[in-house]
Protein backbone atom coordinates (compact mmCIF):
# COMPACT_ATOMS: atom_id res chain seq x y z
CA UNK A 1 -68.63 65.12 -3.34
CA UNK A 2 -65.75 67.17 -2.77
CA UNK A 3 -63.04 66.78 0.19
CA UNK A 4 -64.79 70.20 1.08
CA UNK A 5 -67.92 69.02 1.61
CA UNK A 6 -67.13 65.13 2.69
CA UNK A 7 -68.40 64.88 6.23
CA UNK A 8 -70.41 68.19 5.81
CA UNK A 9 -73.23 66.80 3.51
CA UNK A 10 -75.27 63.21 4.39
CA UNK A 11 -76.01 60.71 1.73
CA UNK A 12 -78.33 62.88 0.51
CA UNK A 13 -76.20 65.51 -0.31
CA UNK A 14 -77.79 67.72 2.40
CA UNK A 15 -75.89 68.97 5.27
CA UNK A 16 -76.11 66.69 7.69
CA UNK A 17 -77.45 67.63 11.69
CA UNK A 18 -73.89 68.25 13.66
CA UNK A 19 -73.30 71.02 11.05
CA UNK A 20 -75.88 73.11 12.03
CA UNK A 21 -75.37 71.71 15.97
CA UNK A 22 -71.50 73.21 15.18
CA UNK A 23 -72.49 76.71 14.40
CA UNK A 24 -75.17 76.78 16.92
CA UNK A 25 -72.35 75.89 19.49
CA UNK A 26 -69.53 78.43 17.86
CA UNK A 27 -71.44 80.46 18.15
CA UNK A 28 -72.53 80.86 21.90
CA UNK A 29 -68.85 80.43 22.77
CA UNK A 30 -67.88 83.13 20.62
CA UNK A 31 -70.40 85.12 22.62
CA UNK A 32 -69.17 83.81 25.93
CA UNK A 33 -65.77 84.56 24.58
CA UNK A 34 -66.09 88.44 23.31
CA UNK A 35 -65.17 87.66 20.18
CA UNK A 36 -68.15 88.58 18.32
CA UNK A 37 -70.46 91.16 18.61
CA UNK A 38 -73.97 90.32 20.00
CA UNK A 39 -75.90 91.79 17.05
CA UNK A 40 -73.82 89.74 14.38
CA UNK A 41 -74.61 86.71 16.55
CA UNK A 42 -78.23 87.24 16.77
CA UNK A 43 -78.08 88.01 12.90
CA UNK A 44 -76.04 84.52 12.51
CA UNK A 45 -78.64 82.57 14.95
CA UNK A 46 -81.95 83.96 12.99
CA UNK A 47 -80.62 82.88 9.71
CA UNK A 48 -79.84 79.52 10.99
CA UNK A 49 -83.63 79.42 12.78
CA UNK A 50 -85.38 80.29 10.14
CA UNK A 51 -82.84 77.56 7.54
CA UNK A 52 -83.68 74.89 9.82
CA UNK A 53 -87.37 76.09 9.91
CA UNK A 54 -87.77 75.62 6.85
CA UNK A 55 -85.87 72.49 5.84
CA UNK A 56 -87.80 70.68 9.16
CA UNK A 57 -90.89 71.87 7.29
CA UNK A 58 -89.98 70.68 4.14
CA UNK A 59 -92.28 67.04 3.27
CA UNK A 60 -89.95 65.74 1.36
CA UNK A 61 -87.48 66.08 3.74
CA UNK A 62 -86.12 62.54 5.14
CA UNK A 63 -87.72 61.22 8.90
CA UNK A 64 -83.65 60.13 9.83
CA UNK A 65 -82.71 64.04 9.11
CA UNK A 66 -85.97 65.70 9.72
CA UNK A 67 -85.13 64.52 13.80
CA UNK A 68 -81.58 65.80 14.14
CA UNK A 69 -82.33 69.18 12.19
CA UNK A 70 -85.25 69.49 14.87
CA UNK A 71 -82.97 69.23 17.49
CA UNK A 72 -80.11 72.05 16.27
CA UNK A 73 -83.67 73.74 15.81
CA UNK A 74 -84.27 73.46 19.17
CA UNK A 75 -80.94 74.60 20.39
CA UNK A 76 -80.82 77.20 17.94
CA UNK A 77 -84.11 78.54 19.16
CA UNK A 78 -83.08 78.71 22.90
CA UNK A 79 -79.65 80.72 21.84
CA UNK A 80 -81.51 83.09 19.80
CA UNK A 81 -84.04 83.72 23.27
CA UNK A 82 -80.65 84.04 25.26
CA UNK A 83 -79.30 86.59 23.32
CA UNK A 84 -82.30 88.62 23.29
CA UNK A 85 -82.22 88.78 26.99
């Protein structure tokens, strides 16, 4: 593990659930704030939906990440419906 990636990746060398909980949330304030353009942030917020979609669906995945990746799912989900309003 590099300094890079120390705090970014779990145990398991996958990136752990406040990562994806991060961009979720930088990215609705950049939105709030003007400083990105809606159509980039709904392009940013699908790619993370459909990431975490498919690691949550992953079996192999483990139950103490499976959980957390649900919920930036979650939130991810209810940007992506905000920004389509």
């Amino acid at each position: 593990m590099t300094k890079e990636t120390k705090g970014v990746l779990d145990s398991d060398g996958l990136p752990s659930h406040d990562y994806f909980l991060d961009a979720v949330n930088h990215i609705d304030d950049a939105v709030g704030n003007k400083t990105i353009a809606i159509g980039a942030a709904k392009g940013i917020v699908y790619s993370l939906v459909e990431t975490l979609g498919s690691m949550v669906g992953d079996p192999d995945l483990p139950s103490h990440l499976k959980s957390g990746y649900m919920g930036a799912l979650d939130l991810a989900v209810e940007l992506e419906a905000k920004l389509s309003k």
